[in-house]
Every structure is written in structure tokens, then in C-alpha cells.
Protein backbone atom coordinates (compact mmCIF):
# COMPACT_ATOMS: atom_id res chain seq x y z
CA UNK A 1 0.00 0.00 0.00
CA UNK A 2 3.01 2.11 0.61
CA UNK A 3 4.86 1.67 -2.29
CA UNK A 4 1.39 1.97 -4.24
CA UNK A 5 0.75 5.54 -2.11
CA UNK A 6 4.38 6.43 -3.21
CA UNK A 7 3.96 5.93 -6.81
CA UNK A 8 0.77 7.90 -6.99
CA UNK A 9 2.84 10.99 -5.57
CA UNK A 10 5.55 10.93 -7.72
CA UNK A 11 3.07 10.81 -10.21
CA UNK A 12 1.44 13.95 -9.93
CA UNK A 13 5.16 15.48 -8.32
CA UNK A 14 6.31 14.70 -12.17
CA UNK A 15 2.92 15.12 -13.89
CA UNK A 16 2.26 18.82 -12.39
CA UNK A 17 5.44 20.33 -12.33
CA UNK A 18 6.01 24.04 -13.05
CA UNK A 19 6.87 23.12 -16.80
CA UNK A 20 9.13 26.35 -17.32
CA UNK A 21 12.04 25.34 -14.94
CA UNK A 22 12.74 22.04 -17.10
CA UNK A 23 14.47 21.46 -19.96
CA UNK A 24 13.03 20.30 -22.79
CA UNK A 25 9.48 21.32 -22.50
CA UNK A 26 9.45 24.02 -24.93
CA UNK A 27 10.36 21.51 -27.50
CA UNK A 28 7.75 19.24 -26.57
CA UNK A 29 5.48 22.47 -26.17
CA UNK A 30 6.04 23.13 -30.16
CA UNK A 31 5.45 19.41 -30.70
CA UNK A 32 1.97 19.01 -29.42
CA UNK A 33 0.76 22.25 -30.75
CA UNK A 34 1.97 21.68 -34.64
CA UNK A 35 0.01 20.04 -36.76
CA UNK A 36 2.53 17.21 -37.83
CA UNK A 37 1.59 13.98 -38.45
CA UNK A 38 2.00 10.14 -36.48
CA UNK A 39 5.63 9.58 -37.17
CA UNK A 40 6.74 13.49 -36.99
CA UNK A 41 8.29 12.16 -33.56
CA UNK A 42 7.32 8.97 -32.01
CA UNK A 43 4.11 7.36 -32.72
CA UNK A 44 3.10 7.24 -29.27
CA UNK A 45 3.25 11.06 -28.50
CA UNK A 46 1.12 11.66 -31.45
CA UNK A 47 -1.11 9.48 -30.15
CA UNK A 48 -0.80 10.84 -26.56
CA UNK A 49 -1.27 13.86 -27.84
CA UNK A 50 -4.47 13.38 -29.93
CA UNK A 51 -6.16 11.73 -26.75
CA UNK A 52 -5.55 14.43 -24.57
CA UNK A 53 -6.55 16.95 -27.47
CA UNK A 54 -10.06 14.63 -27.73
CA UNK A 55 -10.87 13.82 -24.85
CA UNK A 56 -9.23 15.64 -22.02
CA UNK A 57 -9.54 19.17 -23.00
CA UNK A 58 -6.35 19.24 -24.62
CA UNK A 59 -4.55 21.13 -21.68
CA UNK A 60 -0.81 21.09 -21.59
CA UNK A 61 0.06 19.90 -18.31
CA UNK A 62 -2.33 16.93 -18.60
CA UNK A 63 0.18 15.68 -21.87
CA UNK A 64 2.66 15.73 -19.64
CA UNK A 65 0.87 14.31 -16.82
CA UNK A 66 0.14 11.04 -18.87
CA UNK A 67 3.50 10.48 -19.58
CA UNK A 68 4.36 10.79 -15.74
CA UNK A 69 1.48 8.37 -15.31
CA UNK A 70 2.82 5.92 -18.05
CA UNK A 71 6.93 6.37 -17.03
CA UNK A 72 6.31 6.08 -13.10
CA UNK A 73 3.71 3.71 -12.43
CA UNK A 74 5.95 1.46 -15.18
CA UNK A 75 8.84 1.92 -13.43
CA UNK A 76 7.57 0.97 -10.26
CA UNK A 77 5.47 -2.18 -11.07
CA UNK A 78 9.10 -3.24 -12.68
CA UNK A 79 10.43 -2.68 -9.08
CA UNK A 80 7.82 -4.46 -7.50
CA UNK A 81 8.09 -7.33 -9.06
CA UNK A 82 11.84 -7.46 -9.86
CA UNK A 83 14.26 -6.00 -7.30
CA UNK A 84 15.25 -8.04 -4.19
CA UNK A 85 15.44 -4.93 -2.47
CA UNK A 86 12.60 -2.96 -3.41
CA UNK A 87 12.93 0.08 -1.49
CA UNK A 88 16.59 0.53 -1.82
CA UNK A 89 15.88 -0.10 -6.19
CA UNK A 90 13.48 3.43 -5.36
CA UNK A 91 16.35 5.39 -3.44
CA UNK A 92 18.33 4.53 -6.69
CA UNK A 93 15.35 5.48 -9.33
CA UNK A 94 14.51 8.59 -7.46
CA UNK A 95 18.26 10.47 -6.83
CA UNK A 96 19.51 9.00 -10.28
CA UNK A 97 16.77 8.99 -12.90
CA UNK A 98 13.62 10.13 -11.80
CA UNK A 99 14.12 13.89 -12.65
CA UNK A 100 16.49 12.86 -15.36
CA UNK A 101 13.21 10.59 -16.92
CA UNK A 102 10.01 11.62 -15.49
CA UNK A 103 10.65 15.17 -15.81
CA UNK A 104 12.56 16.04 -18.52
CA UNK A 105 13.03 13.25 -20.67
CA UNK A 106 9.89 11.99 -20.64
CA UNK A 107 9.56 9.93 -23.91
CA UNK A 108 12.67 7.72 -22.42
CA UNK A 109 11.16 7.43 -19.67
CA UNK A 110 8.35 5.22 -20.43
CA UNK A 111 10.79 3.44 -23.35
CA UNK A 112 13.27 2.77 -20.58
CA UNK A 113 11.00 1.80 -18.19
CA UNK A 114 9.70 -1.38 -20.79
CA UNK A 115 13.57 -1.90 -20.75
CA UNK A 116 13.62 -2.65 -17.01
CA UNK A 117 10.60 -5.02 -17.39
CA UNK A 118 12.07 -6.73 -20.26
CA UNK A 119 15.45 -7.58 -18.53
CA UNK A 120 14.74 -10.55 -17.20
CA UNK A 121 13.44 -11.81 -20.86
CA UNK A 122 17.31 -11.42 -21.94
CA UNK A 123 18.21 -13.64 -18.66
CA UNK A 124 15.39 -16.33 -19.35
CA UNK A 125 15.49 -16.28 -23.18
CA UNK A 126 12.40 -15.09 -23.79
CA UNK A 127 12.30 -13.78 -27.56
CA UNK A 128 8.33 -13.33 -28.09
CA UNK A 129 7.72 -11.59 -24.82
CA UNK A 130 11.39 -9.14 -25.55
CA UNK A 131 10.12 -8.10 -28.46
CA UNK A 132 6.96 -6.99 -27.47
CA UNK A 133 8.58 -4.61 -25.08
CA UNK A 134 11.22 -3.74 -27.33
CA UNK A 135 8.84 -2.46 -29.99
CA UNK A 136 6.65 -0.97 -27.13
CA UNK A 137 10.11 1.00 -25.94
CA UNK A 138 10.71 1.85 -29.59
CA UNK A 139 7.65 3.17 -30.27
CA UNK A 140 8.09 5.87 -27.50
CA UNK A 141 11.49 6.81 -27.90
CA UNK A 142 13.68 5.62 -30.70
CA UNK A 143 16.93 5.22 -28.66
CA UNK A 144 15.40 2.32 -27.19
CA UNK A 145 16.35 -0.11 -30.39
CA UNK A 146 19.33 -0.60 -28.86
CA UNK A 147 17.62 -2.92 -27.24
CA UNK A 148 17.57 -5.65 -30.08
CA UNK A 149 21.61 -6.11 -29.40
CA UNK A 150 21.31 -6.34 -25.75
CA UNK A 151 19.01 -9.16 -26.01
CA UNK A 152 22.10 -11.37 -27.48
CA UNK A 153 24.12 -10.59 -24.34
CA UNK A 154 24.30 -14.16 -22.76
CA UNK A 155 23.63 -14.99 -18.93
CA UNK A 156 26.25 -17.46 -18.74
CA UNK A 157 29.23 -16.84 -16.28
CA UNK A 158 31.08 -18.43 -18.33
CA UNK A 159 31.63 -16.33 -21.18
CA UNK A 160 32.98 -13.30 -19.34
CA UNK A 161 36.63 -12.91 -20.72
CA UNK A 162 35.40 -10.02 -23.41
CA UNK A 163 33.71 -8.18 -20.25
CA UNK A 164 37.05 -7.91 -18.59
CA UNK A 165 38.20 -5.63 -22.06
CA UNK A 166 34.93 -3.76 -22.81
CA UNK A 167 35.75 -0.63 -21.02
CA UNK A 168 39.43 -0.73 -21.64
CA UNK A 169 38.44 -1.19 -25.71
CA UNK A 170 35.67 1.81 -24.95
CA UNK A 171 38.51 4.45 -23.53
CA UNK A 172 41.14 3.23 -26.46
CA UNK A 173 38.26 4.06 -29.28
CA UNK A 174 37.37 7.26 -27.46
CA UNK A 175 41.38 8.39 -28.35
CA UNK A 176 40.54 7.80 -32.03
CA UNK A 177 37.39 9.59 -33.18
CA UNK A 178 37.91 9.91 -36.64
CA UNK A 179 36.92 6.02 -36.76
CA UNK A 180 33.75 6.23 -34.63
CA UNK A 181 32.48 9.53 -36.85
CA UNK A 182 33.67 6.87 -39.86
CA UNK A 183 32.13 4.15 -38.37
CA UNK A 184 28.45 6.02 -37.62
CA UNK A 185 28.48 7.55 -41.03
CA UNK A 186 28.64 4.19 -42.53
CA UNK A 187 25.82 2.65 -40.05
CA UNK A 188 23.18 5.35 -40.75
CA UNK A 189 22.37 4.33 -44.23
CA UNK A 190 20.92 1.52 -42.23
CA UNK A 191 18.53 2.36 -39.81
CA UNK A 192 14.92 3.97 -40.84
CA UNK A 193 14.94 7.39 -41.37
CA UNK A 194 13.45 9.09 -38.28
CA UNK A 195 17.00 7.80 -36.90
CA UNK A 196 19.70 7.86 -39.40
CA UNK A 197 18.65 11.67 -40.03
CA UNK A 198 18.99 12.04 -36.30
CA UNK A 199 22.52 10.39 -36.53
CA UNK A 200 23.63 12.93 -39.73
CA UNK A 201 22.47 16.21 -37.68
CA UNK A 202 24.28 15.25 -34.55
CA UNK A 203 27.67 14.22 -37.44
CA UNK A 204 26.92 17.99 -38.59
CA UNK A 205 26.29 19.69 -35.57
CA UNK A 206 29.81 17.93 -34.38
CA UNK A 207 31.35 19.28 -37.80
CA UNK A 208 30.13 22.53 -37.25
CA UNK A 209 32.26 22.39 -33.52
CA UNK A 210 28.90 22.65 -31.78
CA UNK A 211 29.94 19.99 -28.79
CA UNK A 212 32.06 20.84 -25.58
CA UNK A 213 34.34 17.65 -25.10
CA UNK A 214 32.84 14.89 -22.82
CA UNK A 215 34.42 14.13 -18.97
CA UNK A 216 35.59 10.62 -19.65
CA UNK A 217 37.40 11.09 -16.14
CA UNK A 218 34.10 12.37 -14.55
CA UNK A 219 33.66 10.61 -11.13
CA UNK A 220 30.33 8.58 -11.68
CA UNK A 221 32.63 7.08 -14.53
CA UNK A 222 35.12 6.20 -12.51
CA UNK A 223 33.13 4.45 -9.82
CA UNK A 224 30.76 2.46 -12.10
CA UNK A 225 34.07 0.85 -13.10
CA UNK A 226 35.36 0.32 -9.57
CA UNK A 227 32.50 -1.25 -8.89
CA UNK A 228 32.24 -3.03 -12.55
CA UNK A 229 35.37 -4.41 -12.02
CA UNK A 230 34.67 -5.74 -8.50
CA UNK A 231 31.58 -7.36 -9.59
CA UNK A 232 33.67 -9.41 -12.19
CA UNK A 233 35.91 -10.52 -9.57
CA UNK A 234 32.95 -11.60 -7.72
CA UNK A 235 31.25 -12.90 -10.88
CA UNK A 236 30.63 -16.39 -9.33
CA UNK A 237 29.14 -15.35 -6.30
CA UNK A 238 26.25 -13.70 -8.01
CA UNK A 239 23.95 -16.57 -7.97
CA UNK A 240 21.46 -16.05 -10.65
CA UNK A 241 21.39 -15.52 -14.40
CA UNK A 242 19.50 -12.01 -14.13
CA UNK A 243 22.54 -11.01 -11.86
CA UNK A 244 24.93 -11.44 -14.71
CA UNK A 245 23.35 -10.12 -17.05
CA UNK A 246 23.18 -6.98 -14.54
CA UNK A 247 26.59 -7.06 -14.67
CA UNK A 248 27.47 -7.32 -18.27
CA UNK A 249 24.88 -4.56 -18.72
CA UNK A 250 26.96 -2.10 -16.59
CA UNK A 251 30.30 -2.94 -18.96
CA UNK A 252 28.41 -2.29 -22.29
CA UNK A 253 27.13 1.06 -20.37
CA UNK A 254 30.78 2.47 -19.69
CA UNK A 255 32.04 1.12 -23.19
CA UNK A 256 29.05 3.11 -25.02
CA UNK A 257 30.16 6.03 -22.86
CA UNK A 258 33.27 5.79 -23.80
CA UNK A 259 33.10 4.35 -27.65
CA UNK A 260 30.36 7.62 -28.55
CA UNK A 261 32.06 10.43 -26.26
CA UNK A 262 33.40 12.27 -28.79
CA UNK A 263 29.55 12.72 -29.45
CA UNK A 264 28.42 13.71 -26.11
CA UNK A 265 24.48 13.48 -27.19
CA UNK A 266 24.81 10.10 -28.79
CA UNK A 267 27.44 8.69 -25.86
CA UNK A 268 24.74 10.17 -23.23
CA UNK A 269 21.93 8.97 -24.58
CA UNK A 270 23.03 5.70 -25.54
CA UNK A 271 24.58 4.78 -22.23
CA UNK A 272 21.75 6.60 -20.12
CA UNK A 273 19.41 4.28 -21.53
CA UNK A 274 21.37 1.16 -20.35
CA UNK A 275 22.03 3.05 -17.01
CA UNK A 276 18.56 2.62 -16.09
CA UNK A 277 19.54 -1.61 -14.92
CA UNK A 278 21.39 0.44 -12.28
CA UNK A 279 18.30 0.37 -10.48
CA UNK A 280 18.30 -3.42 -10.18
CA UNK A 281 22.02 -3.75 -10.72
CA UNK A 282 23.05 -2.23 -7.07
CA UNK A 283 20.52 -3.92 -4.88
CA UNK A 284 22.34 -7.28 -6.36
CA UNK A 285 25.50 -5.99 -5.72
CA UNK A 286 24.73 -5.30 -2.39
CA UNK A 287 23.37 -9.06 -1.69
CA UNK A 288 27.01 -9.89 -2.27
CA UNK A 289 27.76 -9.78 0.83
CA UNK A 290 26.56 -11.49 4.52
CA UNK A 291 26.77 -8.12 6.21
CA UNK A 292 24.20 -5.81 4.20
CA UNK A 293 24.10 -2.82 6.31
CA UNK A 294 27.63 -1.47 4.92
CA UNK A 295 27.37 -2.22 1.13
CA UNK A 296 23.61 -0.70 1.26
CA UNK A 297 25.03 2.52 2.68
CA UNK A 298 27.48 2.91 -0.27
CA UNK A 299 25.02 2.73 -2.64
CA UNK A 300 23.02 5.20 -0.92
CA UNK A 301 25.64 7.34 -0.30
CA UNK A 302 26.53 7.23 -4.05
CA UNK A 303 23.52 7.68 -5.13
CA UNK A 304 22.62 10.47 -2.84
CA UNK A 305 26.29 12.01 -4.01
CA UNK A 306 25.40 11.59 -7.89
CA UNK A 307 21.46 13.14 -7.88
CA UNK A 308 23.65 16.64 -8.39
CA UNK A 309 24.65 14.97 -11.90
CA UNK A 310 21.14 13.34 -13.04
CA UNK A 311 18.40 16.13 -11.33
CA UNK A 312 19.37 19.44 -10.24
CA UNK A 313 21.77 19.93 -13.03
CA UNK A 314 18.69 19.67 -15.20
CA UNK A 315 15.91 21.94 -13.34
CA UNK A 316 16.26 25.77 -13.92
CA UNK A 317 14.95 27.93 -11.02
């Protein structure tokens, strides 16, 4: 009842927030006021947008209050039923993501929250039921078809070794970025069109000198692979397949940081995505150990230490 009284709070915290102190919302603003068609953006905010213009008066904050609606209660039934430390998973979603998603982002929020409930269809090889939430994740923000390569990462603990090199191959690419802007020029031909033009304007704006360089020694970095690393070490003590895959999520999340950061939107966006497994990632990390009191402390304490980064960075009073 709790955790059902919590979600319906930061439902309407999220869903009636003072829209001109977040970023974003103008853009959206234009969106839902043009006159653009079902795939001007993604289907589902079109759609969104026509039910609240039919049959909910069409008032601003109410678009945006679906979305909270859709992005928290999501997130939170994926808690429920997932985490083995539910309360500690919400400690995590609320310093790290919840502004980040729910507020600002709010089309990856809902995607990424069909992520975190299709996880354990990656661990249990569950194609039919991954794809339904991958094209559900797709359809409200286009980022999310990353997710058709992550469901190929395997949950065995036995094929680690390339794990122990993801980050290290990451940081070596990010020293040569003529061959990722190479290597993305050739890939966008590929996708559909709502995304490879996406890929070209970020190429130009990158061109044109547009991007500040990216922190690849920032300190969240640095302690996701501190703790990466550890968690390899410890790879045999985690003592189901969801766990691993946990972990081998975290090491394609600093390599994507790293591989992209010479594009700061596409490295952020990319690894942000992944980033939201965090959320189940640390309460596993923390069953590690026989003494839980200590370990649960770091993680709040570096979560607490990180909401800077993820929330008030991104609200403009």
C-alpha cells in the first residue's frame, strides 16, 4: 500500500510540475501544438497527444501528466516485481533517474522503463515476450532499439573474458574519433529514417564544432568501473542468471560512454538508456555480501552524491 501511495505521488510530483524550470518542455510544447503527423516524432506522443486533445480538454500539463502516469507507475510495477530490495531499487530510481526521466526526458522514460521489465526476458530467453517490449520501448522513444543487441548478451558466467576488455576497448576508441564519426556515417544508411537523419544532424552539428568535449574522467565514470570491475571478480558469487546479465549490462554502459564520447548526445543517450539496470544492478550488488548494512550505505551514499549529476543539473529555477 506504501509503495502503491508512493507511486501515486511521484506521479502527480512529475505530472504537475512548473513546466518552465525544465528542460526540454518548450520543444515538446512546439510538438503538441503543430500540426505534424503520427511519425513526426514517435508514434506514441502523437497518439498521446491526440487523446488528450479529444478527450481531455487538450490542456498542456495533462500531456505531460500522462507520460508521468505511463513512465512512473511502469517503473515501479518493474520494481515491485523485480528487485530483491525494493525500497533501496526506489532510493536509486529517485536520486539518479527520476528527474532525469520523469521530468525532462519523458519519452525515455516510459521506453526505458519497458527496458527494465524486459530484462529478465534477456536472462530467461524469452524472444516473443522481448520483443513486445522492445517495440513498445521503440515506439516511445527511438533510442530504445538498442535494445535488439542487448538481447544477445548471454547470462552465462562463463563467457565473461570479453567483459574484462569492454571498457578498456571503450577508452582506447574514445582516443581515435575519426573512426567512430567513420564508423556512424557508414551505419546510418541503415537504420529507418526518423534515426539515421537524427545520426547525420548530430555528425553535422559535431562538424560545425557545436559539442564541448565529454568528462571521460568524470567521477560517476570512474566508480561504475570500480564497482564493474569488482563485480567481475565476484562474478561467481552472483547466484542467478538475471545477476549477470546486470553485470554485463553495466560494462556495455561504460564502453558506449566511452566508444560515442566524442559525441556527447549520442554517448549520453546511448549509455543513459542502459544506465537505467542500475536500479536493479546495485541492490544485487549489495546481496554480495553477509553483512548488508555497509554495502547498502554505499550505494546510498553514491547515489545520494550523484542526484547533483542526473536532477538538479537539469531543473532551472
Amino acid at each position: 500500500l506504501i509503495f502503491i501511495l508512493l507511486a501515486f505521488v511521484l506521479i502527480l510530483v512529475a505530472g504537475l510540475r512548473p513546466l518552465e524550470h525544465f528542460r526540454d518542455t518548450s520543444n515538446y510544447l512546439k510538438i503538441i501544438h503543430s500540426d505534424d503527423g503520427l511519425f513526426a516524432a514517435e508514434p506514441t506522443l502523437w497518439i498521446i497527444n491526440q487523446v488528450n486533445k479529444l478527450l481531455l480538454g487538450g490542456v498542456d500539463q495533462v500531456f505531460f501528466l500522462l507520460y508521468a502516469f505511463l513512465g512512473v507507475s511502469l517503473t515501479m510495477l518493474a520494481i515491485m516485481r523485480l528487485s530483491p530490495m525494493p525500497w533501496l531499487s526506489v532510493i536509486v530510481y529517485l536520486c539518479l533517474f527520476f528527474v532525469l526521466h520523469e521530468m525532462t526526458q519523458i519519452r525515455a522514460g516510459v521506453a526505458v522503463a519497458f527496458f527494465l521489465l524486459a530484462i529478465p526476458d534477456i536472462a530467461n530467453r524469452n524472444l516473443k515476450s522481448y520483443l513486445i517490449k522492445t517495440a513498445l520501448a521503440i515506439s516511445f522513444h527511438y533510442s530504445a532499439i538498442v535494445m535488439i543487441l542487448l538481447y544477445f548478451i548471454s547470462p552465462s558466467k562463463k563467457r565473461i573474458l570479453t567483459y574484462w576488455f569492454l571498457p578498456i576497448i571503450g577508452f582506447l576508441v574514445a582516443t581515435m574519433p575519426s573512426g567512430v564519426l567513420n564508423f556512424l556515417e557508414y551505419i546510418a544508411v541503415y537504420f529507418p529514417r526518423a534515426i539515421s537523419s537524427k545520426i547525420t544532424i548530430y555528425l553535422a552539428l559535431y562538424n560545425s564544432g557545436a559539442y564541448e568535449t565529454l568528462n571521460i574522467f568524470n567521477l560517476y565514470i570512474l566508480s561504475l568501473i570500480f564497482i564493474y570491475y569488482f563485480s567481475l571478480f565476484c562474478i561467481s558469487r552472483f547466484n542467478n542468471s538475471l545477476s549477470v546479465i546486470l553485470v554485463k549490462l553495466l560494462g556495455i554502459q561504460i564502453f558506449v560512454y566511452y566508444f560515442f564520447s566524442i559525441l556527447p548526445v549520442f554517448s549520453l543517450r546511448i549509455s543513459e538508456f542502459i544506465s537505467v539496470s542500475l536500479i536493479f544492478y546495485f541492490p544485487n550488488f549489495v546481496l554480495l555480501f553477509k553483512q548488508k548494512l555497509l554495502p547498502s550505505l554505499f550505494v546510498l551514499t553514491l547515489s545520494i552524491a550523484f542526484f547533483n549529476i542526473f536532477s538538479l543539473s537539469i531543473i532551472n529555477f
